[in-house]
PDB file of N, CA and C in Angstrom:
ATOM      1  N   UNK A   1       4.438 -14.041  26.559  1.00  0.00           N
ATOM      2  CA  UNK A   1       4.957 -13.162  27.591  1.00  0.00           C
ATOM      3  C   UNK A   1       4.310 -13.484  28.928  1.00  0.00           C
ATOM      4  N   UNK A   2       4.737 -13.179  29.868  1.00  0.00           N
ATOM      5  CA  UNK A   2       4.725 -13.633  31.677  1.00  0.00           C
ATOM      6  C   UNK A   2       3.902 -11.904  31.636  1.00  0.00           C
ATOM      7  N   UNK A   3       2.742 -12.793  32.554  1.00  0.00           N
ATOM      8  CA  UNK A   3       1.477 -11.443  33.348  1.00  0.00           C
ATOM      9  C   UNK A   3       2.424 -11.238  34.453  1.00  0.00           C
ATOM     10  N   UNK A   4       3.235  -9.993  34.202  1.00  0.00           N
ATOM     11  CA  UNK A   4       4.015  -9.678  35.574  1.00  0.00           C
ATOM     12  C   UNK A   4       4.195  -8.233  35.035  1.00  0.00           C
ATOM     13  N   UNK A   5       3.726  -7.512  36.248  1.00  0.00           N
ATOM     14  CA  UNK A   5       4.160  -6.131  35.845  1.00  0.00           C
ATOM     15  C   UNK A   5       5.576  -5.735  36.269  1.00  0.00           C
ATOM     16  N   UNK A   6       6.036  -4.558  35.831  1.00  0.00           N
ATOM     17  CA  UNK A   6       7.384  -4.744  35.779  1.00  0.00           C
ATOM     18  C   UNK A   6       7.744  -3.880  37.163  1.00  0.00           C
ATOM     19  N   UNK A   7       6.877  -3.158  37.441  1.00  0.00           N
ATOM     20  CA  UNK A   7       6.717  -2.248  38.553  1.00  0.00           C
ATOM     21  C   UNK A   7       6.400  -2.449  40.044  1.00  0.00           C
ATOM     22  N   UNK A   8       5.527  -3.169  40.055  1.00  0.00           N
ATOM     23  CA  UNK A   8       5.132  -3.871  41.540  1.00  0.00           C
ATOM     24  C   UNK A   8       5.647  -5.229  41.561  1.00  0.00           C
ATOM     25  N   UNK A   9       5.465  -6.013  40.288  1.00  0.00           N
ATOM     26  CA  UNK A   9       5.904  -7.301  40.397  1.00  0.00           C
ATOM     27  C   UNK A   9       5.009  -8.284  40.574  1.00  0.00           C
ATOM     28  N   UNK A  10       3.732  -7.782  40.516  1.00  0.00           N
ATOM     29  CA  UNK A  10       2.506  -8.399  40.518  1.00  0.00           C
ATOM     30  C   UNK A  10       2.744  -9.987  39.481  1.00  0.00           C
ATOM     31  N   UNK A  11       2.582 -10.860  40.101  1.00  0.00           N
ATOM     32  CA  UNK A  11       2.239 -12.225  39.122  1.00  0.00           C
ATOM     33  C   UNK A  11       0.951 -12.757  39.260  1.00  0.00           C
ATOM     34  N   UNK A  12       0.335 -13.885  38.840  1.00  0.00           N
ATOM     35  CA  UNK A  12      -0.227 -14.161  38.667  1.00  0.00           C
ATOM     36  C   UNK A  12      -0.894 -14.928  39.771  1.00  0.00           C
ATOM     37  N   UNK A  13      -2.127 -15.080  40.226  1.00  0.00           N
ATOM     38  CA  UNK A  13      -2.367 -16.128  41.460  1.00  0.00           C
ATOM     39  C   UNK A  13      -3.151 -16.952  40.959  1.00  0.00           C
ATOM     40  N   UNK A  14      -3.140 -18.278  41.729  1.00  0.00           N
ATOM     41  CA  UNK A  14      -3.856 -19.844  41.520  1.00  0.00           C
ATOM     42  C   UNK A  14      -4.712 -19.850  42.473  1.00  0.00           C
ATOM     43  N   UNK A  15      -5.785 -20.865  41.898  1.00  0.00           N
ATOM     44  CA  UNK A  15      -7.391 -21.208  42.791  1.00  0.00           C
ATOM     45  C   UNK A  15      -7.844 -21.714  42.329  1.00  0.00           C
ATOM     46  N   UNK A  16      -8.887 -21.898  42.730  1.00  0.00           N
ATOM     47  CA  UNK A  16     -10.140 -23.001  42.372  1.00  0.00           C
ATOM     48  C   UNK A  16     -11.122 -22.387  41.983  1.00  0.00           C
ATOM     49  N   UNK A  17     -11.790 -22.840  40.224  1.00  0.00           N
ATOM     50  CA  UNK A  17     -13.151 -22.475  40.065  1.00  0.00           C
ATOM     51  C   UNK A  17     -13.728 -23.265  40.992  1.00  0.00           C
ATOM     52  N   UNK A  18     -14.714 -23.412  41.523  1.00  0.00           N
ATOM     53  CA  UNK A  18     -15.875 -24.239  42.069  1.00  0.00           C
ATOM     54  C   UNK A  18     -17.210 -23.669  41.753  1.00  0.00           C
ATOM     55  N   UNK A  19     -17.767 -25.136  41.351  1.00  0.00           N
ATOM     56  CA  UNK A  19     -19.128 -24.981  40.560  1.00  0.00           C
ATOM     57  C   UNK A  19     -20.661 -24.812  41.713  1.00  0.00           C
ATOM     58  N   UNK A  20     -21.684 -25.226  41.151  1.00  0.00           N
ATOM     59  CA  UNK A  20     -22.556 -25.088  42.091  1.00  0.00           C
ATOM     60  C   UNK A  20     -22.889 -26.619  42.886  1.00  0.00           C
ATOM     61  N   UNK A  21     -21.937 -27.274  42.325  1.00  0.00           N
ATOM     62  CA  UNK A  21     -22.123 -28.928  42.745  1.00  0.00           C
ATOM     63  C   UNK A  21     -21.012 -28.956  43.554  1.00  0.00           C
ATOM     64  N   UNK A  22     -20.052 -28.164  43.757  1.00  0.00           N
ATOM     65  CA  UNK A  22     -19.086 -27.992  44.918  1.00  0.00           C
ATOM     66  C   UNK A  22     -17.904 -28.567  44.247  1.00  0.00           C
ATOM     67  N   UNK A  23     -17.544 -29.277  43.043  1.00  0.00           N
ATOM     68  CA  UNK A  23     -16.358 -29.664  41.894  1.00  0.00           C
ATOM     69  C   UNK A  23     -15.641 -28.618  42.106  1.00  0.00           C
ATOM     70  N   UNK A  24     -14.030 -28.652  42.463  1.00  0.00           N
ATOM     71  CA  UNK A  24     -13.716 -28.054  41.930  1.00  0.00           C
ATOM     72  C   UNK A  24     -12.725 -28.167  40.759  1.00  0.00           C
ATOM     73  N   UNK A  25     -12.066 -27.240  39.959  1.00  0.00           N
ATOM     74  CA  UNK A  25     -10.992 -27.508  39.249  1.00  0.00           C
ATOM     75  C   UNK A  25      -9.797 -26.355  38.893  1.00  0.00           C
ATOM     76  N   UNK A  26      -8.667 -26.415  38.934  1.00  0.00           N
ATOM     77  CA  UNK A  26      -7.792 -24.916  38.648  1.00  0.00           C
ATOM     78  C   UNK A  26      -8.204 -24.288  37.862  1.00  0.00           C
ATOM     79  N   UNK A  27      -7.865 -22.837  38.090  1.00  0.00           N
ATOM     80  CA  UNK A  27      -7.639 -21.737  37.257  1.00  0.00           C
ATOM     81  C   UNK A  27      -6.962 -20.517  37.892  1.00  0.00           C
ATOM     82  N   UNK A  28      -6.388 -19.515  37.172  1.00  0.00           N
ATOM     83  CA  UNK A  28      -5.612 -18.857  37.122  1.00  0.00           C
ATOM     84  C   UNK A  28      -6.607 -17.374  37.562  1.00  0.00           C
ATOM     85  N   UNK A  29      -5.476 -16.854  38.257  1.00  0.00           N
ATOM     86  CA  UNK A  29      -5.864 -14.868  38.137  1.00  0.00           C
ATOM     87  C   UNK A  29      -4.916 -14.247  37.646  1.00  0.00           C
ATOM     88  N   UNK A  30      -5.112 -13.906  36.606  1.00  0.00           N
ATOM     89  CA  UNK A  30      -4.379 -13.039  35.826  1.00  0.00           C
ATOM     90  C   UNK A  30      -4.078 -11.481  36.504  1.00  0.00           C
ATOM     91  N   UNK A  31      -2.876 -10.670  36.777  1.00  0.00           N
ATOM     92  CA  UNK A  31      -3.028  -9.469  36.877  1.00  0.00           C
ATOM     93  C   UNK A  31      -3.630  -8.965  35.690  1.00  0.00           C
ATOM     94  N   UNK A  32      -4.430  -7.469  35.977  1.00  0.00           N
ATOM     95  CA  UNK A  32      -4.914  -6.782  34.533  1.00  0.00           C
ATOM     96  C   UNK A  32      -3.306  -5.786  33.869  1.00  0.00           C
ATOM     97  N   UNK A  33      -2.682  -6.296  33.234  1.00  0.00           N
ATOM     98  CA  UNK A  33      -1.741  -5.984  32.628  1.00  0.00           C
ATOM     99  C   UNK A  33      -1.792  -5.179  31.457  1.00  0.00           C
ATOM    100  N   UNK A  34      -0.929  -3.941  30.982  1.00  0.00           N
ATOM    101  CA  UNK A  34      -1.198  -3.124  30.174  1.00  0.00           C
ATOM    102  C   UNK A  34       0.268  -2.733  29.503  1.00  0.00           C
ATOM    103  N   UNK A  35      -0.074  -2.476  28.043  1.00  0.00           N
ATOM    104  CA  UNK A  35       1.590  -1.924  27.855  1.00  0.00           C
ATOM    105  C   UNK A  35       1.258  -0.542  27.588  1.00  0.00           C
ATOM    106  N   UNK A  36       2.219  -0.072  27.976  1.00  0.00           N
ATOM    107  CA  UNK A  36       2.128   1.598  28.373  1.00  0.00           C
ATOM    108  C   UNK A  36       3.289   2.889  27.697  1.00  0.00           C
ATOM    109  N   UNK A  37       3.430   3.355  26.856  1.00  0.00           N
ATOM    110  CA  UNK A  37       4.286   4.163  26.215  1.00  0.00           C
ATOM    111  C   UNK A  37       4.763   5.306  27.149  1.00  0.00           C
ATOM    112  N   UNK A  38       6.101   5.918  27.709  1.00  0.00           N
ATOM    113  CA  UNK A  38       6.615   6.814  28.523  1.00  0.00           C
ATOM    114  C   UNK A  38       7.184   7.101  28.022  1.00  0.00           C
ATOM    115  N   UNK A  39       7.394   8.674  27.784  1.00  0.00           N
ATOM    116  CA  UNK A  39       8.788   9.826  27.163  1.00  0.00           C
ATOM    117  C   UNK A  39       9.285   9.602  28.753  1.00  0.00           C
ATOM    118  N   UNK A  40      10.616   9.757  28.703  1.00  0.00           N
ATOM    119  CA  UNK A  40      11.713   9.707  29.350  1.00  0.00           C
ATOM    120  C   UNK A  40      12.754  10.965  28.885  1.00  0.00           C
ATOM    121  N   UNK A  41      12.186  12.375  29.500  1.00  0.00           N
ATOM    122  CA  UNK A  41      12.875  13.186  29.206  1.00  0.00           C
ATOM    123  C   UNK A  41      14.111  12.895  29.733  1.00  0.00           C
ATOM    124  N   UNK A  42      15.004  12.504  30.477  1.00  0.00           N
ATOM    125  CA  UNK A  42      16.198  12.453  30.913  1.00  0.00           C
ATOM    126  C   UNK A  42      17.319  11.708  29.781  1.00  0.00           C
ATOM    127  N   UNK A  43      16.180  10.652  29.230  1.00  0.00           N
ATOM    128  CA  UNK A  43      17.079   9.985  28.378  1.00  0.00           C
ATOM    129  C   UNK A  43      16.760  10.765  26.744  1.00  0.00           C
ATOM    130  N   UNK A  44      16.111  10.976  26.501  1.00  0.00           N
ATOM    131  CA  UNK A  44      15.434  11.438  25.481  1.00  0.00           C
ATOM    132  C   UNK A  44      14.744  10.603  24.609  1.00  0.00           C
ATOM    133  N   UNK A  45      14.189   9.352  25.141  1.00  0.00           N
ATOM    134  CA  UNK A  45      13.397   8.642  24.521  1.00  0.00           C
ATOM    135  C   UNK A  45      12.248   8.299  25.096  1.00  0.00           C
ATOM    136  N   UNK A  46      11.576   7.139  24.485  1.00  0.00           N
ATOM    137  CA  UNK A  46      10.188   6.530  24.724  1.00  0.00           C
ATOM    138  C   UNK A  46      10.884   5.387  25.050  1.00  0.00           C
ATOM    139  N   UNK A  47       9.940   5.035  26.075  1.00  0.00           N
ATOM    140  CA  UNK A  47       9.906   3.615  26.775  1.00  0.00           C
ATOM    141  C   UNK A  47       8.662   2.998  26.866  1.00  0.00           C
ATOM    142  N   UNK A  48       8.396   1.373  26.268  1.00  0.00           N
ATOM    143  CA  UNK A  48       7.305   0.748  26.976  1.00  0.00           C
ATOM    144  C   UNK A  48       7.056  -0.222  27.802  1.00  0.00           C
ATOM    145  N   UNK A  49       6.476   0.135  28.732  1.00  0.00           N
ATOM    146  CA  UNK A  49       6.160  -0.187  30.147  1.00  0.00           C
ATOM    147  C   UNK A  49       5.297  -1.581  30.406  1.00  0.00           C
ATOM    148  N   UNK A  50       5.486  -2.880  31.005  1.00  0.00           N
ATOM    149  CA  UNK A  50       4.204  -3.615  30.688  1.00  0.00           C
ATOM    150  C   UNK A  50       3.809  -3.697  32.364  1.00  0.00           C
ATOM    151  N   UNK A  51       2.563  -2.799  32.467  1.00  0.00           N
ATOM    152  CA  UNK A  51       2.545  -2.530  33.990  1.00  0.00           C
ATOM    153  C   UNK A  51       1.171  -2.995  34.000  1.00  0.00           C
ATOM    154  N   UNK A  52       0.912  -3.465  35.462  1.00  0.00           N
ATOM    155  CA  UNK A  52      -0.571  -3.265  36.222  1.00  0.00           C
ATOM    156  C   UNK A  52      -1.225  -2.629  35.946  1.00  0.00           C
ATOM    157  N   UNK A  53      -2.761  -2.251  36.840  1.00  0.00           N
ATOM    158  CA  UNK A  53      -3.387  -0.734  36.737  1.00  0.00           C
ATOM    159  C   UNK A  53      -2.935  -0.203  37.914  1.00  0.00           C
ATOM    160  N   UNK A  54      -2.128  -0.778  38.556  1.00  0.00           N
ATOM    161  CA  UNK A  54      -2.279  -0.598  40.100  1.00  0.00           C
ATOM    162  C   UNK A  54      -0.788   0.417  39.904  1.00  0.00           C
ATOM    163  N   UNK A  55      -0.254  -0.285  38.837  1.00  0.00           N
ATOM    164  CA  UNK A  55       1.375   0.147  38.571  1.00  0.00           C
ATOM    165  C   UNK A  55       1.368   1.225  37.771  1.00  0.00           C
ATOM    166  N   UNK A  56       0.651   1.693  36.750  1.00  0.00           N
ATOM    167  CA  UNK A  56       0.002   3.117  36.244  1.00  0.00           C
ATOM    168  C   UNK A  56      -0.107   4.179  37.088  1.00  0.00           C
ATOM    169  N   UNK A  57      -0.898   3.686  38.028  1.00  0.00           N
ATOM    170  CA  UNK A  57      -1.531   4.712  39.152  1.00  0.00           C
ATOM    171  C   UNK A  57      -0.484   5.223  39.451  1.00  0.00           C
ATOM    172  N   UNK A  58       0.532   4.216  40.652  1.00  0.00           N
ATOM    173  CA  UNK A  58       1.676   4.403  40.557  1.00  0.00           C
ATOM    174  C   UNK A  58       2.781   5.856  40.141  1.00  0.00           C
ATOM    175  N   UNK A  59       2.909   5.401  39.156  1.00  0.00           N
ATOM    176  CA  UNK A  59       3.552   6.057  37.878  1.00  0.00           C
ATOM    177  C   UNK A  59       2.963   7.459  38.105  1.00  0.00           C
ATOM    178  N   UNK A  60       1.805   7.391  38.105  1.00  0.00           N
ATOM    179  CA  UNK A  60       1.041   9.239  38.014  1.00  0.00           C
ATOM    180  C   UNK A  60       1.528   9.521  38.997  1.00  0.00           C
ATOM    181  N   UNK A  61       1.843   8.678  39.960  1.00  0.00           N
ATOM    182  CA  UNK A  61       1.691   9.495  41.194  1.00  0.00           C
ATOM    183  C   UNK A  61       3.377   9.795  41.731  1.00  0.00           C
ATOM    184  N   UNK A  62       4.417   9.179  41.413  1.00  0.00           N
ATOM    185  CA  UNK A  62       5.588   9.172  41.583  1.00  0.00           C
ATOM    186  C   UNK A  62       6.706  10.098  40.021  1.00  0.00           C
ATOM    187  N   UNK A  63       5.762   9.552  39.340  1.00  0.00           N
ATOM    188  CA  UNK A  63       6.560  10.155  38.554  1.00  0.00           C
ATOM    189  C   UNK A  63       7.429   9.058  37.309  1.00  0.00           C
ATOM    190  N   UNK A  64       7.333   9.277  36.025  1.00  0.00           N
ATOM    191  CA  UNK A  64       7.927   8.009  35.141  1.00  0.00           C
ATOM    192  C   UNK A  64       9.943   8.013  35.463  1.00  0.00           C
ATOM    193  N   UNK A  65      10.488   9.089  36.003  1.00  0.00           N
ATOM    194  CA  UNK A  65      11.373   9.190  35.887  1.00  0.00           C
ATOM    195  C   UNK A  65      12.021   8.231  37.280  1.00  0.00           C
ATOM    196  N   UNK A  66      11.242   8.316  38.854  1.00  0.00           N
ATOM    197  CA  UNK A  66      11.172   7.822  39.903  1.00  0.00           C
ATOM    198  C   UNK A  66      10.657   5.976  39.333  1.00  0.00           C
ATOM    199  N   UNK A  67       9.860   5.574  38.903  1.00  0.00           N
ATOM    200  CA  UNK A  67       9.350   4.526  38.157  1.00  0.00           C
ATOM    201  C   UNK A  67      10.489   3.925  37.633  1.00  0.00           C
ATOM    202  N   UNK A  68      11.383   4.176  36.764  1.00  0.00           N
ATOM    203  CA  UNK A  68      12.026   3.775  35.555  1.00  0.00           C
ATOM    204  C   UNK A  68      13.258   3.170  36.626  1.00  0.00           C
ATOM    205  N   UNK A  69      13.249   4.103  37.614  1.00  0.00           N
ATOM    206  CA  UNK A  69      14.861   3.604  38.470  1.00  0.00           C
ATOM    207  C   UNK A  69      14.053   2.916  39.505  1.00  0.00           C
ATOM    208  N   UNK A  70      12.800   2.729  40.037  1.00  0.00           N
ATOM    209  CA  UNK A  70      12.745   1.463  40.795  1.00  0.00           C
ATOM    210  C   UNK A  70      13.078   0.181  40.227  1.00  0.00           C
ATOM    211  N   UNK A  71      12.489   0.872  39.097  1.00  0.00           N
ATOM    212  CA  UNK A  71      12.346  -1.007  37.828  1.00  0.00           C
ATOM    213  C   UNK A  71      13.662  -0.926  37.555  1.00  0.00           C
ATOM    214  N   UNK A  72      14.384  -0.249  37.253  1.00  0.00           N
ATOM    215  CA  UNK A  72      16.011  -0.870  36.845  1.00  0.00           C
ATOM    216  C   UNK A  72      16.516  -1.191  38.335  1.00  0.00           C
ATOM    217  N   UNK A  73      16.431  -0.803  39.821  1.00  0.00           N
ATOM    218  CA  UNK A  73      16.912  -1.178  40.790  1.00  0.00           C
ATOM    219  C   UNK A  73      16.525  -2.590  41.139  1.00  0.00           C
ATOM    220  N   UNK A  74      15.239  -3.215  40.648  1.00  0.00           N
ATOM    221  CA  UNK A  74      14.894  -4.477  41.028  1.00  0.00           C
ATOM    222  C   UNK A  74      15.479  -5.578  39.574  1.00  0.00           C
ATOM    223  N   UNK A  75      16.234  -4.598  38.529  1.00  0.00           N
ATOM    224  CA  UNK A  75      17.476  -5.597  38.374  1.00  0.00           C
ATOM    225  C   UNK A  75      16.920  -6.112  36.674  1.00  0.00           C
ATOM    226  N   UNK A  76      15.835  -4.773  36.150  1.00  0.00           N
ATOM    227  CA  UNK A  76      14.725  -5.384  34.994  1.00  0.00           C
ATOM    228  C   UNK A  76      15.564  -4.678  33.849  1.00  0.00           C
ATOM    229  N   UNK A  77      15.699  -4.779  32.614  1.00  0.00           N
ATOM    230  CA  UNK A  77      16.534  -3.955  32.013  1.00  0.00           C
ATOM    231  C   UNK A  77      15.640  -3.217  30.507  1.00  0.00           C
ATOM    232  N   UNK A  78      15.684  -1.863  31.209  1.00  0.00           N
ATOM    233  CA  UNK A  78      14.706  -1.073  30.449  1.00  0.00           C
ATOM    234  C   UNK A  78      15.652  -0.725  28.919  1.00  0.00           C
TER     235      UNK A  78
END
């Protein structure tokens, strides 16, 4: 599975380890990605979410029902 939350859209970013000899070589930043269980009273089910922490927060703060229709407006299919 792709480190992409489904909510912000967060992917992944590229860089350079560099050592103490100044070498460098790639590596990756992973978003911290989480899967997340939501009742969806409107629909009457559970949904799971594979969000950020940033995209959680989010969520508390908007609401899973406001959440669910950004992510289906950016075209994701819950």
């Amino acid at each position: 599975m792709s480190a992409h939350c489904m909510l912000t859209g967060t992917r992944p970013g590229f860089g350079n380890h560099i050592s103490r000899s100044h070498r460098r070589a790639s590596r990756r930043f992973d978003p911290n990605i989480q899967s997340k269980r939501y009742w969806l009273p409107g629909e009457g089910r559970y949904v799971r979410l594979r969000l950020s922490t940033k995209g959680i927060k989010t969520v508390d703060a908007i609401g899973v029902e406001a959440a669910v229709a950004r992510i289906r407006a950016r075209g994701v299919r819950i």
